[in-house]
C-alpha atoms as a PDB file:
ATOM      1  CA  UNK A   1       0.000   0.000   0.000  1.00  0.00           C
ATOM      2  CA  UNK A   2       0.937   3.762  -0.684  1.00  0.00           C
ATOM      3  CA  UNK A   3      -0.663   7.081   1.337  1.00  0.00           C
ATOM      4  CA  UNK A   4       0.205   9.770  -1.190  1.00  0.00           C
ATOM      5  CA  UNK A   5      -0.804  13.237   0.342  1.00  0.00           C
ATOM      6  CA  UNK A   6      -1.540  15.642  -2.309  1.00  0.00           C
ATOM      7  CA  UNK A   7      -2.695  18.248  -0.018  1.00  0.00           C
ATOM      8  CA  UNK A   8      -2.739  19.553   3.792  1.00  0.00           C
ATOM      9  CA  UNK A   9      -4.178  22.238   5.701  1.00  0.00           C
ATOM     10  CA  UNK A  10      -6.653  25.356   5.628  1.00  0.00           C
ATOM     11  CA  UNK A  11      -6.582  25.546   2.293  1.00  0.00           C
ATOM     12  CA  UNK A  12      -7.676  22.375   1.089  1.00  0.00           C
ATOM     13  CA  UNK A  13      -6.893  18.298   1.857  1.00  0.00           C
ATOM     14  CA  UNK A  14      -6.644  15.282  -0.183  1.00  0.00           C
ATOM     15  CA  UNK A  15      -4.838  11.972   0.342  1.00  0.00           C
ATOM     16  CA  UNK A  16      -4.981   8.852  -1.913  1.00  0.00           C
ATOM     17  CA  UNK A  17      -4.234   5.750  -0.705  1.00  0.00           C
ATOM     18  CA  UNK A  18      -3.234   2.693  -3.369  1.00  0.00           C
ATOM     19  CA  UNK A  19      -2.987  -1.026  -3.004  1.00  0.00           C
ATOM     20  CA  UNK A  20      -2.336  -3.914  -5.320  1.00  0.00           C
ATOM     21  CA  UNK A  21      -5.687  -3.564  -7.325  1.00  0.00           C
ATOM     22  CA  UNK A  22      -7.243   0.365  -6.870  1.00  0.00           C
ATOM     23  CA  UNK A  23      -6.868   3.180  -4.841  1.00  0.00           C
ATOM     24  CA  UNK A  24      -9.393   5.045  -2.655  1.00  0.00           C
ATOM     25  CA  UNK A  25      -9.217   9.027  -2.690  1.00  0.00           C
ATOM     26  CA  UNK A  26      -9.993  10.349   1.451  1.00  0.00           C
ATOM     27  CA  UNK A  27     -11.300  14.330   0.928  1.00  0.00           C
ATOM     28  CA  UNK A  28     -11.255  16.479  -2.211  1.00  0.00           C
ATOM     29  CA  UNK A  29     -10.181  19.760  -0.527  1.00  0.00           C
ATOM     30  CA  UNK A  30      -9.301  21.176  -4.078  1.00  0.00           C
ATOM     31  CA  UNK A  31     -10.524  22.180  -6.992  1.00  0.00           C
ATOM     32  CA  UNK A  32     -11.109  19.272  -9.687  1.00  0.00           C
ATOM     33  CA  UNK A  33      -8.698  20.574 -11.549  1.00  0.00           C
ATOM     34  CA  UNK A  34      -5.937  21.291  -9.046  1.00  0.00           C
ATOM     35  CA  UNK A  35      -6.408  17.877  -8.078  1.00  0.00           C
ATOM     36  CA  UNK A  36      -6.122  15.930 -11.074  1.00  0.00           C
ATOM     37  CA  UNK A  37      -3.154  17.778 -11.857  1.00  0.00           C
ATOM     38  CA  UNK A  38      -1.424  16.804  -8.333  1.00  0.00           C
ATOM     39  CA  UNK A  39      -2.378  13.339  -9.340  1.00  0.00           C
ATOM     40  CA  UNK A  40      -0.583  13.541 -12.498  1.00  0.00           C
ATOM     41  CA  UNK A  41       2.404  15.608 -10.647  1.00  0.00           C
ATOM     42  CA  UNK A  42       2.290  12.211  -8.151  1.00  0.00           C
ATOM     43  CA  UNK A  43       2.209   9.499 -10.747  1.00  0.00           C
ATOM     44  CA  UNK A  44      -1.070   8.674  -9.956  1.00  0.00           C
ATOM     45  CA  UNK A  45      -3.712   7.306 -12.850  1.00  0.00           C
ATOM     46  CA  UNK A  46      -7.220   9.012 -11.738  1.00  0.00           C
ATOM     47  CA  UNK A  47      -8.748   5.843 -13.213  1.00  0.00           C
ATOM     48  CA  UNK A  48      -7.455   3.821 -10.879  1.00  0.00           C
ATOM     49  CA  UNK A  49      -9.285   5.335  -8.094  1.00  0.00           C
ATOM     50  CA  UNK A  50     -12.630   3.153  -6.657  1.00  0.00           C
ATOM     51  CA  UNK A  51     -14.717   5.691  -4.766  1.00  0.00           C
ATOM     52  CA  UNK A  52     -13.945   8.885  -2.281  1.00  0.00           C
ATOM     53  CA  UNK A  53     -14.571   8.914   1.444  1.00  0.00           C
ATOM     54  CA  UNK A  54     -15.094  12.229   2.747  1.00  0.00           C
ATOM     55  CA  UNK A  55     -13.967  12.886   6.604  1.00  0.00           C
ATOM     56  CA  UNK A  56     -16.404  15.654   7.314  1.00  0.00           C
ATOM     57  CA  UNK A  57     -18.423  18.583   4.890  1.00  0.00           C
ATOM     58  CA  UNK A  58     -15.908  21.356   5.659  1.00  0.00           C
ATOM     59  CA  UNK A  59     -15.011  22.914   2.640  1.00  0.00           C
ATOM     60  CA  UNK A  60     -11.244  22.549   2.564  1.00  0.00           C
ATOM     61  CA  UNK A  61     -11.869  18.610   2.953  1.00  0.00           C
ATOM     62  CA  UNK A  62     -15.049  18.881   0.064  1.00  0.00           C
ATOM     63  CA  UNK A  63     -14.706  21.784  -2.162  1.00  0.00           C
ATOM     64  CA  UNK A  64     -13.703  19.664  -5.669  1.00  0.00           C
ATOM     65  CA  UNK A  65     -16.160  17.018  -4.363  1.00  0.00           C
ATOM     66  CA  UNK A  66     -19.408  17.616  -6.418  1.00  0.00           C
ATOM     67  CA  UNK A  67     -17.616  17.844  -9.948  1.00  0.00           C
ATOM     68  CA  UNK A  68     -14.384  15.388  -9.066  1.00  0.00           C
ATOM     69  CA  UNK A  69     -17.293  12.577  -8.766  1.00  0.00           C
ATOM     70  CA  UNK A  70     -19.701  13.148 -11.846  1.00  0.00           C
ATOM     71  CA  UNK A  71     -16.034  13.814 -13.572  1.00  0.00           C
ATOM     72  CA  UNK A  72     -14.569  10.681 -12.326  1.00  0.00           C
ATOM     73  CA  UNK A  73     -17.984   8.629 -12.201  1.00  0.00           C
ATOM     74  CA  UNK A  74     -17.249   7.213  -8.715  1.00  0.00           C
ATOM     75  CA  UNK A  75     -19.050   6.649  -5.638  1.00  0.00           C
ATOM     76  CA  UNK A  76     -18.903   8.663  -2.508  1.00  0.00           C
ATOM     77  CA  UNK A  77     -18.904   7.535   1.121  1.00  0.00           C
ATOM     78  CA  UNK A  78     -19.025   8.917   4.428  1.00  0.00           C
ATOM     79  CA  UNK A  79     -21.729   9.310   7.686  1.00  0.00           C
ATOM     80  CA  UNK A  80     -25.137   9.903   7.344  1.00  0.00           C
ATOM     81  CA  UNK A  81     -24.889  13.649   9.008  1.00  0.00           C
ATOM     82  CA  UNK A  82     -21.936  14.048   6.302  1.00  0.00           C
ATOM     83  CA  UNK A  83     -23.818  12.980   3.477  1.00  0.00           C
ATOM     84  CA  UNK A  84     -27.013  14.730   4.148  1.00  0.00           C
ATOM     85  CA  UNK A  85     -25.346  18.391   4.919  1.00  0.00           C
ATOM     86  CA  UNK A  86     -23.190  17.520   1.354  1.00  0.00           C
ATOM     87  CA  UNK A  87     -26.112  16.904  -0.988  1.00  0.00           C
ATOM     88  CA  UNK A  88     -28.877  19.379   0.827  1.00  0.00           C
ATOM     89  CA  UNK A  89     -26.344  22.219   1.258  1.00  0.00           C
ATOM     90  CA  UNK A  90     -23.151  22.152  -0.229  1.00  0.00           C
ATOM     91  CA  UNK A  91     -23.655  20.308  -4.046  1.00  0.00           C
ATOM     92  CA  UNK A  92     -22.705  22.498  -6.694  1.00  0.00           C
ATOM     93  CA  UNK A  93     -25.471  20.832  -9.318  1.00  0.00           C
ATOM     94  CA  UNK A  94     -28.577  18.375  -9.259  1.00  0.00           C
ATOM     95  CA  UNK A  95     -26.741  15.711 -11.692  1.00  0.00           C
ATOM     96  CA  UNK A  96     -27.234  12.697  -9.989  1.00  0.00           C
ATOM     97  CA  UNK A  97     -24.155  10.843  -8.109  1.00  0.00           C
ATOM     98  CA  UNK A  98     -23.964   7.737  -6.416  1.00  0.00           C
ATOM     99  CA  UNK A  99     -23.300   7.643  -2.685  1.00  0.00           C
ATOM    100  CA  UNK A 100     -22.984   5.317   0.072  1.00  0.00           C
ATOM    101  CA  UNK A 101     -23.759   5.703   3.993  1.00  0.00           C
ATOM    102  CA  UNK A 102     -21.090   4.346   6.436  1.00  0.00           C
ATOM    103  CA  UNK A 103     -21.443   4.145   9.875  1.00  0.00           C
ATOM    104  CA  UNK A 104     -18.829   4.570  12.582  1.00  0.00           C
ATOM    105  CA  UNK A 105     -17.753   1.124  13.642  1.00  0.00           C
ATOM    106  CA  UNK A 106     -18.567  -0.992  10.894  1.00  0.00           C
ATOM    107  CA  UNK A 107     -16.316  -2.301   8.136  1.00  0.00           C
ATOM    108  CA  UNK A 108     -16.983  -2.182   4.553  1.00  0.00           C
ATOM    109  CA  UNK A 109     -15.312  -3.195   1.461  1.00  0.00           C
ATOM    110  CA  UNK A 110     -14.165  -1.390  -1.366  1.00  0.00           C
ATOM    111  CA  UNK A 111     -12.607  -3.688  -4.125  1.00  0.00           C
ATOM    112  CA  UNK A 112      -9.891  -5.414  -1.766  1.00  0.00           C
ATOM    113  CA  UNK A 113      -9.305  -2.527   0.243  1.00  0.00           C
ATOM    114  CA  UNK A 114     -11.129  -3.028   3.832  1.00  0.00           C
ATOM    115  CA  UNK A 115     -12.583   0.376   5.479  1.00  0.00           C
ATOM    116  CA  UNK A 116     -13.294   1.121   9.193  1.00  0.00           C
ATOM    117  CA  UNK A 117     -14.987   4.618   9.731  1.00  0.00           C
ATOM    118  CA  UNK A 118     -14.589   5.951  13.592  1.00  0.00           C
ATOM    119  CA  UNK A 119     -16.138   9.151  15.072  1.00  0.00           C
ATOM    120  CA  UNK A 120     -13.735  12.158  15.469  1.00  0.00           C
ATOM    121  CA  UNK A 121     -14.514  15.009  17.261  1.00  0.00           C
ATOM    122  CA  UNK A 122     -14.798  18.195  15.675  1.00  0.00           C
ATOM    123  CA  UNK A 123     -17.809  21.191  14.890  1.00  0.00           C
ATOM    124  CA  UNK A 124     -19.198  19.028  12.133  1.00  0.00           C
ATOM    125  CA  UNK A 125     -22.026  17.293  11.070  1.00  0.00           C
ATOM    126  CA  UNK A 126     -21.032  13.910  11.987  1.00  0.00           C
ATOM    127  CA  UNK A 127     -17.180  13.516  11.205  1.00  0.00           C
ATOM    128  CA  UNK A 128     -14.800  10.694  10.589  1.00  0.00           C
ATOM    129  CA  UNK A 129     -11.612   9.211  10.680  1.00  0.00           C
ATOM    130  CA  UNK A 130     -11.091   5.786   8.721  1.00  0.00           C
ATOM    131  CA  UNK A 131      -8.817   3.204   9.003  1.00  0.00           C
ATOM    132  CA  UNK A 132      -7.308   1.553   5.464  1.00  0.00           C
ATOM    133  CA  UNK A 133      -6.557  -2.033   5.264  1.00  0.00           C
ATOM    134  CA  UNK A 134      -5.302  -4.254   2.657  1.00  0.00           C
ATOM    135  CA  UNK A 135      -4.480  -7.765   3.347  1.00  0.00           C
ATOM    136  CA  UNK A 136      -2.299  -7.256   6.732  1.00  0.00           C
ATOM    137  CA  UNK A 137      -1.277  -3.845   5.869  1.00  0.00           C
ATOM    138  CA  UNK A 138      -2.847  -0.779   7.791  1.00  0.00           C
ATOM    139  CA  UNK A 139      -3.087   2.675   7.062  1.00  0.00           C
ATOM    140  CA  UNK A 140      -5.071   5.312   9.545  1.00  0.00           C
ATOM    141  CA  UNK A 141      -6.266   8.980   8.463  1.00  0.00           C
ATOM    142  CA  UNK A 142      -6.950  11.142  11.761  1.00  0.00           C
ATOM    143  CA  UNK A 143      -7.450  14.783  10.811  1.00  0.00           C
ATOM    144  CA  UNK A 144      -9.795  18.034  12.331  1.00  0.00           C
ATOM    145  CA  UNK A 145     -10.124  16.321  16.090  1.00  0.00           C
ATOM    146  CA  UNK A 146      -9.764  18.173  18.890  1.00  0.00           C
ATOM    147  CA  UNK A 147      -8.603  15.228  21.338  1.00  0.00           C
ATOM    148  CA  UNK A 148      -8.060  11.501  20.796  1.00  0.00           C
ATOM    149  CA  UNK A 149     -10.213   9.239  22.385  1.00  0.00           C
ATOM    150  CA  UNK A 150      -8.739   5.720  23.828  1.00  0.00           C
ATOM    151  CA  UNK A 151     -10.889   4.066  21.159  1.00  0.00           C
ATOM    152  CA  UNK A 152      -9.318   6.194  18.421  1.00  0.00           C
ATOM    153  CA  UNK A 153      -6.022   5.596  19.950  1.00  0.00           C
ATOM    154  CA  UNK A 154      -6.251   1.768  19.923  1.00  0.00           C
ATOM    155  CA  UNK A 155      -7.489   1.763  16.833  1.00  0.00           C
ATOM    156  CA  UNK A 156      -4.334   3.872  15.671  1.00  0.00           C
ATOM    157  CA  UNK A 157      -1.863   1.600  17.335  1.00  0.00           C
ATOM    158  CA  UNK A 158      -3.059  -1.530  15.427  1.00  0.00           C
ATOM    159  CA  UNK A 159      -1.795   0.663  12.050  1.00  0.00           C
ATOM    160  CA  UNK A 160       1.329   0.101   9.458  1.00  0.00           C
ATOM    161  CA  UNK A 161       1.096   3.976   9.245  1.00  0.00           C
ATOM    162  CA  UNK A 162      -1.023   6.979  10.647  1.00  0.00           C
ATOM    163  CA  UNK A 163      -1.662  10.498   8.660  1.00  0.00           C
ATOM    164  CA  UNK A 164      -2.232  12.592  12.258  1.00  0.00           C
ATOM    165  CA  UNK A 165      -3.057  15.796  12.708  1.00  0.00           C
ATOM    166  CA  UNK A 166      -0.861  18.514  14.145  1.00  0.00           C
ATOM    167  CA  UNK A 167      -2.767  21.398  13.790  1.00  0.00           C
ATOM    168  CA  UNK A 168      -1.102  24.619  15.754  1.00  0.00           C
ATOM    169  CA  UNK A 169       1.584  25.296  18.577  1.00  0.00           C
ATOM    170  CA  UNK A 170      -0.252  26.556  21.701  1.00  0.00           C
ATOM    171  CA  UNK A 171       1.893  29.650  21.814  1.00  0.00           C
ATOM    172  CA  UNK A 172       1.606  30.437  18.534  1.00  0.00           C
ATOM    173  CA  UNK A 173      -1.920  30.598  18.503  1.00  0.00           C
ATOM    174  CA  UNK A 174      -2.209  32.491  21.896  1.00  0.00           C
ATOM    175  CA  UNK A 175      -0.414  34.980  20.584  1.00  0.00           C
ATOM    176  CA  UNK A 176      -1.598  34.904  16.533  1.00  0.00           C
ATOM    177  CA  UNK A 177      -4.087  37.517  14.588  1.00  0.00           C
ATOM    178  CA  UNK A 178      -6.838  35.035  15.337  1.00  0.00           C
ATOM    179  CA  UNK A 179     -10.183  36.695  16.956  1.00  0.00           C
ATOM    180  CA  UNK A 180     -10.544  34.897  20.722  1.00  0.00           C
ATOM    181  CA  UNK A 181     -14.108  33.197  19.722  1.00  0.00           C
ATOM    182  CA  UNK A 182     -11.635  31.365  16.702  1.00  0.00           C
ATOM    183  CA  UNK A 183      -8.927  30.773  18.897  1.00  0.00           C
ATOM    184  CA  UNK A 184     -11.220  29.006  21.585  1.00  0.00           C
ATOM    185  CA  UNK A 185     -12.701  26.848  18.810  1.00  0.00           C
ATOM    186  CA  UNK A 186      -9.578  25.581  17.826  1.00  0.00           C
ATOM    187  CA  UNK A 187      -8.275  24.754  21.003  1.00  0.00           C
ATOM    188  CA  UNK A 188     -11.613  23.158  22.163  1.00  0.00           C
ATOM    189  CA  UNK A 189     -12.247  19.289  22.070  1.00  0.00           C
ATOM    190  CA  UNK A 190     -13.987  19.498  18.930  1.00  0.00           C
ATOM    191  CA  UNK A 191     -11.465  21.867  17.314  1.00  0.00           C
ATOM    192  CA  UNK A 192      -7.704  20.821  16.197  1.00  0.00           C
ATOM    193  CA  UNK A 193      -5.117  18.851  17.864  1.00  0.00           C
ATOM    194  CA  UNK A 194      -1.838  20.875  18.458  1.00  0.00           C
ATOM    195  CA  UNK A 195       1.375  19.932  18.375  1.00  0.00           C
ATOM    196  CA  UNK A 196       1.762  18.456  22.019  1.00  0.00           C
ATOM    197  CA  UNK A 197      -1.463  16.835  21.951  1.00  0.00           C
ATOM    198  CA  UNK A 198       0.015  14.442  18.436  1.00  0.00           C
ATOM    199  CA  UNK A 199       2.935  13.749  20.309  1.00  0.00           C
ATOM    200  CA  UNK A 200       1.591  12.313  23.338  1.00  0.00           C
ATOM    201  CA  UNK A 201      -0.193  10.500  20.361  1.00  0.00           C
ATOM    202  CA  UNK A 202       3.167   9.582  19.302  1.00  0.00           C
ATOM    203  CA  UNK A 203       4.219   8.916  22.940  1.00  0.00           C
ATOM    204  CA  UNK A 204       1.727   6.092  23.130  1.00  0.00           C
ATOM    205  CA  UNK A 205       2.366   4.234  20.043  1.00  0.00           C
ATOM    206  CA  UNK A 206       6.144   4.417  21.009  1.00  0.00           C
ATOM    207  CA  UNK A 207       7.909   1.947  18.319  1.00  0.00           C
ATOM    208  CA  UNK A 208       4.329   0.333  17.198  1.00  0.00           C
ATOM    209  CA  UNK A 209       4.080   2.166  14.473  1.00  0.00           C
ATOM    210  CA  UNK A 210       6.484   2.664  11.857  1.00  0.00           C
ATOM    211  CA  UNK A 211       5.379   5.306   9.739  1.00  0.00           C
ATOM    212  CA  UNK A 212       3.509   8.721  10.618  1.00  0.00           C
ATOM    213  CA  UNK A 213       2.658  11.886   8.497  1.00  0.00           C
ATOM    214  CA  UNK A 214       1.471  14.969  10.485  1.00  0.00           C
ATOM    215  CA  UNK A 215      -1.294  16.893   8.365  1.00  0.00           C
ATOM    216  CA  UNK A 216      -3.363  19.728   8.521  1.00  0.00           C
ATOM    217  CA  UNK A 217      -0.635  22.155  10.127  1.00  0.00           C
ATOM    218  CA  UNK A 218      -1.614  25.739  10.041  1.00  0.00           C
ATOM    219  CA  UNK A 219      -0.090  28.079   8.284  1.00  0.00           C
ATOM    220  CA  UNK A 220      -0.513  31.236  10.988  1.00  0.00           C
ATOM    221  CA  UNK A 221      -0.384  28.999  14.299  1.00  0.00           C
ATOM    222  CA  UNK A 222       2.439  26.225  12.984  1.00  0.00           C
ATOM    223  CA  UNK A 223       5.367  25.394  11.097  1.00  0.00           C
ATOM    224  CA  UNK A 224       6.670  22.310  10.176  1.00  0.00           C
ATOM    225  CA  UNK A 225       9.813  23.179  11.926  1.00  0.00           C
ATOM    226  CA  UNK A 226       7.808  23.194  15.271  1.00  0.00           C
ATOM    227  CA  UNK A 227       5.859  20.259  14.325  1.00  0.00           C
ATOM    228  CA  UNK A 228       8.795  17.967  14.321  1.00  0.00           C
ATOM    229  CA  UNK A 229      10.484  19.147  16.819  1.00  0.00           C
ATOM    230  CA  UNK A 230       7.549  17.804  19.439  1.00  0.00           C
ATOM    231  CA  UNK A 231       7.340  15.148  17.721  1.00  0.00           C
ATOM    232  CA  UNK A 232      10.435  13.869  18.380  1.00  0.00           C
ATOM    233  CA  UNK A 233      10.173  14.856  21.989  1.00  0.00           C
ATOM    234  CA  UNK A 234       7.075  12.991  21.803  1.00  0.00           C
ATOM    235  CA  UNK A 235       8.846   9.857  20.310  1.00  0.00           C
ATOM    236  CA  UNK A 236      12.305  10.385  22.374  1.00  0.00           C
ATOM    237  CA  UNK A 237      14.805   7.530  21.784  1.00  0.00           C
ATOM    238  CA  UNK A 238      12.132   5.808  19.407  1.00  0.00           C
ATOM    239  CA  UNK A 239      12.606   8.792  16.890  1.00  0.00           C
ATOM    240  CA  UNK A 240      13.887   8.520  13.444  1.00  0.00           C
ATOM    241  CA  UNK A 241      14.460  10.675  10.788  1.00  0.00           C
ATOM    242  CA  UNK A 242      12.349   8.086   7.697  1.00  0.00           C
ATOM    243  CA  UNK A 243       9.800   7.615  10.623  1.00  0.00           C
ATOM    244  CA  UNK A 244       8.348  11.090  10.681  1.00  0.00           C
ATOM    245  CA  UNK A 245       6.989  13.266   7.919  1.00  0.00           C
ATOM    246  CA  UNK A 246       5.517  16.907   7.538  1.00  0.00           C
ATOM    247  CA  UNK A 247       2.819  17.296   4.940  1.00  0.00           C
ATOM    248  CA  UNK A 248       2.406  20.621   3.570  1.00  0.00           C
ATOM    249  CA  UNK A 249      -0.600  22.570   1.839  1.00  0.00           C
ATOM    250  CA  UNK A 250       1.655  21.802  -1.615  1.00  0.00           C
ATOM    251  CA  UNK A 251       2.245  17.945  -1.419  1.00  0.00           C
ATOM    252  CA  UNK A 252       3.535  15.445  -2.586  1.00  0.00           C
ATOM    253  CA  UNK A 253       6.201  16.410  -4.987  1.00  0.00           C
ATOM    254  CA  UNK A 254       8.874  14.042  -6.851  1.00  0.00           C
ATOM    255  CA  UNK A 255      11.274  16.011  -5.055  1.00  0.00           C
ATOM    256  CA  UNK A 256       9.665  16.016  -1.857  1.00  0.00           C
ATOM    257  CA  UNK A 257       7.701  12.782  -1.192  1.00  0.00           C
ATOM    258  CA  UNK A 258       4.988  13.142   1.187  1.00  0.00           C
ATOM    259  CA  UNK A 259       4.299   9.387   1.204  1.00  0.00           C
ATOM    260  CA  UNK A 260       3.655   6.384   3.334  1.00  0.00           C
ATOM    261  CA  UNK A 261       5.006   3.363   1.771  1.00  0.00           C
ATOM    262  CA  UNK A 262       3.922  -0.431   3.060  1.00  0.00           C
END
């Protein structure tokens, strides 16, 4: 399996994830266009791609959505409070698409990929996190939380690798532009994780698992500099260098690999 992140943060998020016989997109935070050609920038063959799974209706997770699916001709999945604030509220047209309910807790299939949606919390309809499987190989996507739950966190620690989010550094924030009503959002348990809170994420797994991207790092309240840097105080002597990568709004890039490889 391969996590290829072709986008990450405010401004718009997108990973695909491939196996042996498909791939599965996770959020189309980008215009159709901007994503195809991130795909192509990747290596990746849009018609390889099964369905999309959306995380939550925020725009910077769904903004391509509507017109990446009737372009594609693929089926959507995600919650039922996802799905119904999508198609009543946020659909660009009234072309018809096909789309799926999951629930939180129960396992579907997608061609051979396996899929395990589980409740995140965050000031959304009803958003998700899902866990990736392919034949003993696991991948988990954990983005827009505010805390991690010991059910998300033992789900986590039975994955290959983990896309986690590391939204902001505390100070930062405290002392950013931000208006006080966004700042408390952010910080509350259904806004972002920040940097300290992923590493005593990373703290837990310890050497369990292998690989982890942090995502969704803000531009105003992070850098990637600061990401790492708890991270590896997080990890202490289980750090490495290959272990631990920083995605960034651009990408993946074939100079700069934003990939988990199983």
């Amino acid at each position: 399996m391969r996590c290829t992140v072709l986008a990450s943060g405010s401004k718009g998020n997108c990973v695909v994830i491939a196996g042996s016989g498909g791939a599965i997109l996770i959020d189309a935070g980008l215009s159709t266009k901007e994503l195809l050609r991130r795909m192509d920038v990747a290596g990746i063959d849009p018609g390889t791609i099964d369905a999309v799974l959306v995380t939550h209706e925020h725009g910077d997770h769904i903004k391509g959505l509507d017109v990446l699916l009737r372009k594609l001709n693929r089926p959507v999945y995600a919650t039922e409070g996802t799905l119904a604030d999508f198609l009543n509220h946020r659909r660009t047209s009234d072309k018809p698409i096909v789309h799926h309910t999951c629930t939180c807790g129960e396992r579907f299939s997608i061609g051979d990929f396996l899929i395990e949606p589980f409740a995140t919390s965050h000031d959304a309809a009803e958003p998700c996190g899902y866990i990736v499987s392919e034949d003993s190989c696991r991948i988990g996507y954990c983005t827009d939380t505010g805390i991690i739950t010991p059910p998300m966190l033992e789900l986590l620690m039975n994955c290959d690798g983990i896309v986690l989010e590391s939204n902001h550094c505390p100070d930062m924030l405290a002392n950013g532009p931000y208006p006080e009503s966004l700042k408390r959002r952010i910080r509350s348990k259904r806004g972002h994780l920040s940097n300290p809170a992923a590493a005593a994420c990373l703290q837990a797994f310890g050497k369990d698992v292998p690989q982890v991207i942090l995502a969704h790092l803000s531009e105003i309240n992070n850098t990637p500099e600061k990401a790492m840097v708890t991270a590896r105080e997080g990890l202490g002597l289980f750090f490495e260098e290959s272990r631990v990568t920083v995605a960034t709004q651009c990408g993946s890039t074939p100079g700069s690999p934003q990939e988990i490889r199983l």
